[in-house]
N, C-alpha and C. Protein backbone atom coordinates (compact mmCIF):
# COMPACT_ATOMS: atom_id res chain seq x y z
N UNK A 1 -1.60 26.31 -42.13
CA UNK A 1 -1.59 27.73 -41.86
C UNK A 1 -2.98 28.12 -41.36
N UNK A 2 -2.92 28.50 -40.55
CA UNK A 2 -4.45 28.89 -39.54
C UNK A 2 -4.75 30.21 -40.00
N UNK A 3 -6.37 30.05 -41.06
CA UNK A 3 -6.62 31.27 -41.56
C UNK A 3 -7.83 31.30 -40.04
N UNK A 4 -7.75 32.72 -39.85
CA UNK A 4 -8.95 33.22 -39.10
C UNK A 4 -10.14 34.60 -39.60
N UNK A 5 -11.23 34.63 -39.32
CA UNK A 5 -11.88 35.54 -39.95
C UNK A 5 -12.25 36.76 -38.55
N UNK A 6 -12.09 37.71 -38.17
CA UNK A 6 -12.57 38.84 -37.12
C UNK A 6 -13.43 39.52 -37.50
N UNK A 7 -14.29 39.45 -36.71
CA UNK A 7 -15.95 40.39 -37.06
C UNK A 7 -16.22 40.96 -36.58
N UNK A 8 -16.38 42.69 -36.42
CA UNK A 8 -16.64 43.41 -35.35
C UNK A 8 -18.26 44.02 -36.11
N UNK A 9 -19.07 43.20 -35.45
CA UNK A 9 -20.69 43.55 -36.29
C UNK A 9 -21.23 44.49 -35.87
N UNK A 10 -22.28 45.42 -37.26
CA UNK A 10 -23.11 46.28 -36.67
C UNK A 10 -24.00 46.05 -37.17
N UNK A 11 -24.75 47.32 -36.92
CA UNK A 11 -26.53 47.14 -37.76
C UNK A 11 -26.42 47.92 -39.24
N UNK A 12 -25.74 48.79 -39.67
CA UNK A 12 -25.49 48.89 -41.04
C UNK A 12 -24.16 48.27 -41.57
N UNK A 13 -22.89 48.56 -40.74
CA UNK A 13 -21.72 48.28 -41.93
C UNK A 13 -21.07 47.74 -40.76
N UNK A 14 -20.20 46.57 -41.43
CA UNK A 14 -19.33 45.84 -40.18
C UNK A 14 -17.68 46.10 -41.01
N UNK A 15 -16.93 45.53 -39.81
CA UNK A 15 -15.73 45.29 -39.94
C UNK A 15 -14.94 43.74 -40.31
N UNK A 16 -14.15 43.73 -41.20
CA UNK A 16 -13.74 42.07 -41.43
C UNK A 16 -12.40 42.20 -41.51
N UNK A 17 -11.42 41.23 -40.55
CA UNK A 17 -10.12 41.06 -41.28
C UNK A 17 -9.95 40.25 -41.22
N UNK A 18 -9.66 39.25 -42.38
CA UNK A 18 -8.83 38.24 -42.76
C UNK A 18 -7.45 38.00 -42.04
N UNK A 19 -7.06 36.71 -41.16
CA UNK A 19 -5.39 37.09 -40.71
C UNK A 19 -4.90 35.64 -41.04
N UNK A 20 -4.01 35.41 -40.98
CA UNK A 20 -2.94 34.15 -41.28
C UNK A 20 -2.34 34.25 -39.82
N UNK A 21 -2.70 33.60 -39.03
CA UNK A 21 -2.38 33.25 -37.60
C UNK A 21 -0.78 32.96 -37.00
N UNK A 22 -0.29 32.17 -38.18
CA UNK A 22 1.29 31.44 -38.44
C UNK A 22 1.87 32.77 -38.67
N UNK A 23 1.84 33.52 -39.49
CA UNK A 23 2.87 34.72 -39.81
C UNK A 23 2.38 36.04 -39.13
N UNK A 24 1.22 36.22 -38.80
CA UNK A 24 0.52 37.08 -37.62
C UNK A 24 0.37 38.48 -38.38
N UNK A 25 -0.31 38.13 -39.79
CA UNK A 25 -0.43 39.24 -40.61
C UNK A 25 -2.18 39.02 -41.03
N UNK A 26 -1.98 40.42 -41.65
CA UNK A 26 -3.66 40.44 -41.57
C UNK A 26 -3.55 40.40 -43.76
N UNK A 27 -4.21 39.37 -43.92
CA UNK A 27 -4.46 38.87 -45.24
C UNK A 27 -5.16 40.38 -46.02
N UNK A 28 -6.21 40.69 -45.67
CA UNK A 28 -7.65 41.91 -45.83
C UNK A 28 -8.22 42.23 -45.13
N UNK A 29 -8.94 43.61 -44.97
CA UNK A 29 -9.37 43.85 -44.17
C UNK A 29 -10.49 44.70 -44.68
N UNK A 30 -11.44 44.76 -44.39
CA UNK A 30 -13.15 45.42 -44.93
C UNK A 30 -13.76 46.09 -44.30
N UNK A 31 -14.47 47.07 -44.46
CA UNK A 31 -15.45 47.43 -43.86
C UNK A 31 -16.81 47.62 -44.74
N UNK A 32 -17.79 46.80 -44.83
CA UNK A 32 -18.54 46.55 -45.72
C UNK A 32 -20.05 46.75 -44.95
N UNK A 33 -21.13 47.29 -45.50
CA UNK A 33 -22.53 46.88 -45.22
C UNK A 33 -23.04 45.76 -45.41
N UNK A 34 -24.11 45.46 -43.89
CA UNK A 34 -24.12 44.38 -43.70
C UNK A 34 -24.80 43.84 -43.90
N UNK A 35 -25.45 44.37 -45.38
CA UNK A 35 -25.93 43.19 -46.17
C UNK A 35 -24.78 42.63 -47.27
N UNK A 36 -23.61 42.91 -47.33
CA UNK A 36 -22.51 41.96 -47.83
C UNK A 36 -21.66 41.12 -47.13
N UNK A 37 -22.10 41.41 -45.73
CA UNK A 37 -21.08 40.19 -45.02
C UNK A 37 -20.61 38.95 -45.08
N UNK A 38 -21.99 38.27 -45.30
CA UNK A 38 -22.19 36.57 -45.90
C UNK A 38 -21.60 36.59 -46.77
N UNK A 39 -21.51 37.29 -47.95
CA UNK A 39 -20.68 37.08 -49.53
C UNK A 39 -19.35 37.44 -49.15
N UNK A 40 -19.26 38.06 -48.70
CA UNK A 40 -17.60 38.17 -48.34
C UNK A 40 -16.98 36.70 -47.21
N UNK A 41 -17.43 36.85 -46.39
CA UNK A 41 -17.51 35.27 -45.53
C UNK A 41 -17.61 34.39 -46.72
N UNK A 42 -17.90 34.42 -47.32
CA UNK A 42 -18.39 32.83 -48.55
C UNK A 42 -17.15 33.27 -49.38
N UNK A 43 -16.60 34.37 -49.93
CA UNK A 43 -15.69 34.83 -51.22
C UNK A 43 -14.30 34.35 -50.37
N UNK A 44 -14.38 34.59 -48.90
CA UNK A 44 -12.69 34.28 -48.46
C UNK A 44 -12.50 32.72 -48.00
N UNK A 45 -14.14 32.34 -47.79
CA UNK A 45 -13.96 30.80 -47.42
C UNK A 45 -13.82 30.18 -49.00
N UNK A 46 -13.95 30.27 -50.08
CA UNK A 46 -13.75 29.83 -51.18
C UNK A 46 -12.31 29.86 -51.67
N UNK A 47 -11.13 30.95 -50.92
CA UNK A 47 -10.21 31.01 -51.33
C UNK A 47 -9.25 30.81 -50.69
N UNK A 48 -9.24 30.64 -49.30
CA UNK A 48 -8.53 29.87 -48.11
C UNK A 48 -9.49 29.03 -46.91
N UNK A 49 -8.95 27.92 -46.33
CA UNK A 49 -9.57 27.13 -45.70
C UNK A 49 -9.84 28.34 -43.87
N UNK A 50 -10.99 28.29 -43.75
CA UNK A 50 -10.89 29.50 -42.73
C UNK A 50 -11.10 28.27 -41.42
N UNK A 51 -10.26 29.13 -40.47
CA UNK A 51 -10.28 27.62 -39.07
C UNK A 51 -11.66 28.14 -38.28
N UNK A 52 -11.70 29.68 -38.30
CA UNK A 52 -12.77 29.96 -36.91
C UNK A 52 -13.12 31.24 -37.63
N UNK A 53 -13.98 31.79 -37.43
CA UNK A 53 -14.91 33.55 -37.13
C UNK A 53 -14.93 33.92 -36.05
N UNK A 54 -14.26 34.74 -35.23
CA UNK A 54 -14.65 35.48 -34.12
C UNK A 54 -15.30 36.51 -34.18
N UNK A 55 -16.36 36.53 -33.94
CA UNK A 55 -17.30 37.72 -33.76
C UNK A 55 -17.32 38.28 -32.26
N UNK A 56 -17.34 39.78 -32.47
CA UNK A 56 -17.54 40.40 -31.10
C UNK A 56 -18.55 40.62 -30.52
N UNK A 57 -18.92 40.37 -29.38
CA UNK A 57 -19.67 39.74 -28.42
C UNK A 57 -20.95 40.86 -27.93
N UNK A 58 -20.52 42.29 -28.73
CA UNK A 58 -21.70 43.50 -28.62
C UNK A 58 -23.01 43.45 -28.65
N UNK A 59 -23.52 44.34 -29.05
CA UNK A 59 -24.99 44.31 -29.09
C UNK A 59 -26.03 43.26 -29.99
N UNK A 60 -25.35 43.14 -31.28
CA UNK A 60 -25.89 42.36 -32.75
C UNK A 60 -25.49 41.22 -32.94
N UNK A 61 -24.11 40.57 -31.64
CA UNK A 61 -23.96 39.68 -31.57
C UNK A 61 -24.47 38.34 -31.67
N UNK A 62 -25.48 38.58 -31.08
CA UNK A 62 -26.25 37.03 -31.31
C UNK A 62 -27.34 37.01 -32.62
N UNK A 63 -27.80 37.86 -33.50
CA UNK A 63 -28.03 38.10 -34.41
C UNK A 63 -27.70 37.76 -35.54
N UNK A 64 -26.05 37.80 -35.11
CA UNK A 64 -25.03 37.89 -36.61
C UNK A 64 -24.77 36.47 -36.00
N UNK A 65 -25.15 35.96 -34.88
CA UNK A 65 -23.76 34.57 -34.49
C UNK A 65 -25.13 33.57 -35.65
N UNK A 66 -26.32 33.92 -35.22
CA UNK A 66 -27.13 33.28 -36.15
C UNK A 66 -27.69 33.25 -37.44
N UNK A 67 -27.41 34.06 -37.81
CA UNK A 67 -27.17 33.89 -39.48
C UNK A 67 -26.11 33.86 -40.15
N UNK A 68 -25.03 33.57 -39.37
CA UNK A 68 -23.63 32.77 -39.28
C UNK A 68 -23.97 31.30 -39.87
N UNK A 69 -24.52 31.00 -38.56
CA UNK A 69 -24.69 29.62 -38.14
C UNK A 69 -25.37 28.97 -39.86
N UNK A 70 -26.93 29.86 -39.81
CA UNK A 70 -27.73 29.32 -40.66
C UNK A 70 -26.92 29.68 -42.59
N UNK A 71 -26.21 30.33 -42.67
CA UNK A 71 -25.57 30.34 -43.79
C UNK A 71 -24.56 29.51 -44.08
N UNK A 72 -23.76 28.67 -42.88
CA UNK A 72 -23.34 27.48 -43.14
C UNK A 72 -21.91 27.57 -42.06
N UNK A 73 -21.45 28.57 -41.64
CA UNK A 73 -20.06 29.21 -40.86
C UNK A 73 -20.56 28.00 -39.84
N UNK A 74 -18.85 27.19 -39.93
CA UNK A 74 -19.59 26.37 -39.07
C UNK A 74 -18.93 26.81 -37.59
N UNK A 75 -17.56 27.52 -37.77
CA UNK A 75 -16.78 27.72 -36.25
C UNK A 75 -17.08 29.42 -36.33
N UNK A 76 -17.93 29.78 -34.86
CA UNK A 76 -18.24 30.85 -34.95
C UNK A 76 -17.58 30.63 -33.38
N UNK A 77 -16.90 31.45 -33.12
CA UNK A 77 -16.55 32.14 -31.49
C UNK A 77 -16.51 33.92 -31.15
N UNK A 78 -17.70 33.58 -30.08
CA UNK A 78 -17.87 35.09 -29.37
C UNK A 78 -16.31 35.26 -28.88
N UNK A 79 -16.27 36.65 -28.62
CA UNK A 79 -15.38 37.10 -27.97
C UNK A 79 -15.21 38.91 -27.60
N UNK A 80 -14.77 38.94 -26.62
CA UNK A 80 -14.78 40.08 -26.00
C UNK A 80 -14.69 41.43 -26.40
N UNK A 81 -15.51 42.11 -26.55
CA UNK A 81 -15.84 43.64 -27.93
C UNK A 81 -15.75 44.87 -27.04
N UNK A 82 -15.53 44.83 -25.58
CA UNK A 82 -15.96 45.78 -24.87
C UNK A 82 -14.43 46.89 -25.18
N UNK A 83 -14.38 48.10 -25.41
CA UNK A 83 -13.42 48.68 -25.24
C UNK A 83 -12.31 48.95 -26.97
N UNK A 84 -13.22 48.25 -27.72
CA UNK A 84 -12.53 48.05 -28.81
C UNK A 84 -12.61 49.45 -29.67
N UNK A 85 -13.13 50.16 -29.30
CA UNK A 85 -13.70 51.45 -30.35
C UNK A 85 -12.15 51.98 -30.18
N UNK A 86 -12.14 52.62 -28.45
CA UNK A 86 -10.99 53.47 -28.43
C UNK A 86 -9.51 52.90 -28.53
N UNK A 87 -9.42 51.22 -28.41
CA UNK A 87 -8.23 50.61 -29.06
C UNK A 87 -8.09 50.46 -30.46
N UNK A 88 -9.34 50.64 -30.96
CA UNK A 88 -9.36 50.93 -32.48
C UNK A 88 -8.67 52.30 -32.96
N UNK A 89 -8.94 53.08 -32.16
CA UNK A 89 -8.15 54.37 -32.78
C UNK A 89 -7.13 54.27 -32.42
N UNK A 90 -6.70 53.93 -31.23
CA UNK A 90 -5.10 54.10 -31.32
C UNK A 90 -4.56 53.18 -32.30
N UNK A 91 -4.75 52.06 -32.28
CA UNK A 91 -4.51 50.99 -32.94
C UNK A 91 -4.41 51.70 -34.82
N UNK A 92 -5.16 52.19 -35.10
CA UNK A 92 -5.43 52.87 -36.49
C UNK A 92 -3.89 54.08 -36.57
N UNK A 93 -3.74 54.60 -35.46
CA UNK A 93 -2.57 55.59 -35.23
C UNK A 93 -1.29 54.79 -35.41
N UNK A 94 -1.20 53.66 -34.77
CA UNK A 94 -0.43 52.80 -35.35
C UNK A 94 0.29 52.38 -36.37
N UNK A 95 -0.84 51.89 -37.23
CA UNK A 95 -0.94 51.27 -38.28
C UNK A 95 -0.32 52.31 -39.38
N UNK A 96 -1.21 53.28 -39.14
CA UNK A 96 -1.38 54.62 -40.44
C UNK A 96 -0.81 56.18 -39.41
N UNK A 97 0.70 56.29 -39.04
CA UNK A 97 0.62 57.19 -38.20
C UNK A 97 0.89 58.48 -39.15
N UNK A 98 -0.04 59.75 -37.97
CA UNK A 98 -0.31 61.10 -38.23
C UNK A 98 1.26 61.02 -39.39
N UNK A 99 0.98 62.09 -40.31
CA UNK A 99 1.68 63.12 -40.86
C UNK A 99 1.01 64.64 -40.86
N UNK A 100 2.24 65.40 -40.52
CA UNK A 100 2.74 66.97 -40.82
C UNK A 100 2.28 66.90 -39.49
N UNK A 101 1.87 68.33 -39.29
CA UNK A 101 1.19 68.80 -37.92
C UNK A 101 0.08 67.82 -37.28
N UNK A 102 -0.50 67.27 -37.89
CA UNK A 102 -1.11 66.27 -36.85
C UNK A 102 -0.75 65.50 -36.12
N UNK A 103 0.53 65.20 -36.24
CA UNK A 103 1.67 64.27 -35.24
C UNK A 103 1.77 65.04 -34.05
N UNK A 104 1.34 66.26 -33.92
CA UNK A 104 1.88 66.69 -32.92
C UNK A 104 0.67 67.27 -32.21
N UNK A 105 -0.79 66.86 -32.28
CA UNK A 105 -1.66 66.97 -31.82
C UNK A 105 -1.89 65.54 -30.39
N UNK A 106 -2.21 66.03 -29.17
CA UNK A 106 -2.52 65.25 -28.68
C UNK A 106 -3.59 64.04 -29.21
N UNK A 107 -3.01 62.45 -28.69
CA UNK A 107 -3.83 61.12 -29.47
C UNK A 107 -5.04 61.46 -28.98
N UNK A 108 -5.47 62.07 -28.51
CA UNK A 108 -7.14 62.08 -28.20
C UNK A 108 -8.12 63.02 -28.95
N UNK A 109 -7.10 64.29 -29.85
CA UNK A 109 -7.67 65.33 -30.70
C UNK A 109 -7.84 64.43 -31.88
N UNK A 110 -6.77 63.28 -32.43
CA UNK A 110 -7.32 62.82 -33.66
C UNK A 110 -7.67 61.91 -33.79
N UNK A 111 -9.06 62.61 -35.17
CA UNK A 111 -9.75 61.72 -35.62
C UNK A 111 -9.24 60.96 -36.70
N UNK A 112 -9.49 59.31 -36.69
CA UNK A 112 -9.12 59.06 -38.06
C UNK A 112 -9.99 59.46 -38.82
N UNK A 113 -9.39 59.30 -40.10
CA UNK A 113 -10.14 60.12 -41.44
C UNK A 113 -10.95 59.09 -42.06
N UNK A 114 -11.02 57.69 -41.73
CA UNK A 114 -11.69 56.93 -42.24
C UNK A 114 -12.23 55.58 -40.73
N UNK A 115 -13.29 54.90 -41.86
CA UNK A 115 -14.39 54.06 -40.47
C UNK A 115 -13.36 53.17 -39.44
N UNK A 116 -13.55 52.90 -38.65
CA UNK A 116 -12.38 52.24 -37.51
C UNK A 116 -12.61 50.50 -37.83
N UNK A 117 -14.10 50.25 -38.23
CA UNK A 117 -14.44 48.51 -37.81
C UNK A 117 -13.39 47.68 -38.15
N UNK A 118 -12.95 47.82 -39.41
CA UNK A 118 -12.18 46.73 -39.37
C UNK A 118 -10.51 47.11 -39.21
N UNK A 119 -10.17 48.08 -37.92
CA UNK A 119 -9.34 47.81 -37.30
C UNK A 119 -9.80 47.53 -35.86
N UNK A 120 -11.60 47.69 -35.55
CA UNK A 120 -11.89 47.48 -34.30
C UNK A 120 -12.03 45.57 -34.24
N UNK A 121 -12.12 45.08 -35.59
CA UNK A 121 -12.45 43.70 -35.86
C UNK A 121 -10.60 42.88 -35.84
N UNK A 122 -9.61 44.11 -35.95
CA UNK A 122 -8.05 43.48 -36.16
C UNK A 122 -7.98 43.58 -34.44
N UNK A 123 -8.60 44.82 -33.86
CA UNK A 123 -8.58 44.56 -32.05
C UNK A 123 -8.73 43.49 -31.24
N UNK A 124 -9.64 42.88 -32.17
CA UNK A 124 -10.78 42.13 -31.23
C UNK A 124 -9.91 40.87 -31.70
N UNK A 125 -9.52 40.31 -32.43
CA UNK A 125 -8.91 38.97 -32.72
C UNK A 125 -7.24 39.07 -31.80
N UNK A 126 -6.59 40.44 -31.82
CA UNK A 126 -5.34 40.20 -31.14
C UNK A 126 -5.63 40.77 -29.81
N UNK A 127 -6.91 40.94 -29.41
CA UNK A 127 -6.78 40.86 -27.97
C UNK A 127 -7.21 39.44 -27.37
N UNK A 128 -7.81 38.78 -28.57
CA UNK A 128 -7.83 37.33 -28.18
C UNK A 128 -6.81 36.75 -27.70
N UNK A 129 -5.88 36.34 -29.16
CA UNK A 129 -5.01 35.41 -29.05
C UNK A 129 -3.36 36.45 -28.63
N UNK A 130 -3.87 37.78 -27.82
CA UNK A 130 -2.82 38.38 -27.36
C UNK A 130 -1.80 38.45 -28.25
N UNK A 131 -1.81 38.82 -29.20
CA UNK A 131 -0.47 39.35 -30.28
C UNK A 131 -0.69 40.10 -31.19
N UNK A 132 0.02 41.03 -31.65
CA UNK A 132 -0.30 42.12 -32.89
C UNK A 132 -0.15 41.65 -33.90
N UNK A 133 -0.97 41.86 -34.99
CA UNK A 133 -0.61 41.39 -36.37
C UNK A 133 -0.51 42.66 -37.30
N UNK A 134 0.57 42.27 -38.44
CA UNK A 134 1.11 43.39 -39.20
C UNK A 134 0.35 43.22 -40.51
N UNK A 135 0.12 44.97 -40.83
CA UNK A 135 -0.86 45.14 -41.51
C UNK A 135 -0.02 46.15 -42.77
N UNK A 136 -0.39 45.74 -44.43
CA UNK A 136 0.17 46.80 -44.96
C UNK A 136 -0.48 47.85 -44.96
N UNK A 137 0.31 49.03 -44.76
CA UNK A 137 -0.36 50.46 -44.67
C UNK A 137 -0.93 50.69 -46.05
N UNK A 138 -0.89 50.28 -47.21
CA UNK A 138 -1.22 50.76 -48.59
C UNK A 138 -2.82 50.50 -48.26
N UNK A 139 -3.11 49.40 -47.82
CA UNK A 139 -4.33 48.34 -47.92
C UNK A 139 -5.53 49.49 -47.24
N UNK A 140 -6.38 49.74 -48.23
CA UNK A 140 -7.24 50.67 -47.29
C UNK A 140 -8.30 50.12 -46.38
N UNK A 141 -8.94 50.80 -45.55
CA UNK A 141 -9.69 50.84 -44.25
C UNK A 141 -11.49 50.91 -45.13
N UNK A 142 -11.30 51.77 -46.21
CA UNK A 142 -12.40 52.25 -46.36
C UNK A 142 -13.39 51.53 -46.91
N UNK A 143 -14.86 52.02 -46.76
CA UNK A 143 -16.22 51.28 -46.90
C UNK A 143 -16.20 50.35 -48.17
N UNK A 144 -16.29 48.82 -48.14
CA UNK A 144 -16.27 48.67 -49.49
C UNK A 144 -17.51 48.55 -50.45
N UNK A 145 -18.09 48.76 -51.64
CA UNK A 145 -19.18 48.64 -51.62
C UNK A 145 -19.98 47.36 -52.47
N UNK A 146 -18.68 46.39 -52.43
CA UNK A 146 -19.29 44.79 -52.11
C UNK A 146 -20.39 44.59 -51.63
């Protein structure tokens, strides 16, 4: 079963989702400061065999690809981050769609109510390998403080 890890990095808080590649579901998903990234990277590699990290290819990219590297991640792959913010929101509309009157606000008036990364980090892995993965709606989005 091909676990994969998606990283959409920043300079304070990143995005992480865990996915199971075979059933095309997303295991967890985080949005954590990024001084917990490594421990979380180390807490999910301790509990499933992870095949790859895709990190997105932005600004902090090569930053994060290297203290990847030097913390021990041994399969790190860049990949394409450009455009992910505003597929993140729709993508989030998706996932978690409007109720009451906000359904009926044009998709560009709403905001989600919580941080996007780690549905901009669930973007960035299925615009890779081109397929959507299903996410439970219970599972929250929000900051963890891991």
């Amino acid at each position: 079963m091909p676990i994969f890890i998606s990283f959409d990095p920043g300079k304070s808080k990143c995005g992480l989702v865990l996915v199971n590649s075979d059933k095309s579901i997303v295991i967890e998903g985080k949005v954590v400061k990024a001084d917990a990234v490594i421990d979380l990277i180390r807490f999910w590699s301790e509990r499933y065999v992870i095949q790859s990290v895709f990190l997105g290819n932005g600004t902090t990219s090569k930053d994060w690809e290297k203290k990847l590297i030097k913390s021990g991640v041994k399969m790190v792959q860049l990949v394409e981050e450009r455009g992910t913010t505003l597929k993140a929101r729709k993508r989030y509309w998706e996932l978690r769609p409007p109720k009451y009157f906000f359904r009926f606000l044009p998709e560009g008036l709403r905001l989600p109510p919580e941080p996007l990364d780690a549905v901009a980090a669930l973007v960035l892995i299925e615009d890779y390998l081109n397929r959507k993965f299903s996410w439970d709606i219970k599972q929250s989005f929000k900051i963890s403080r891991e």
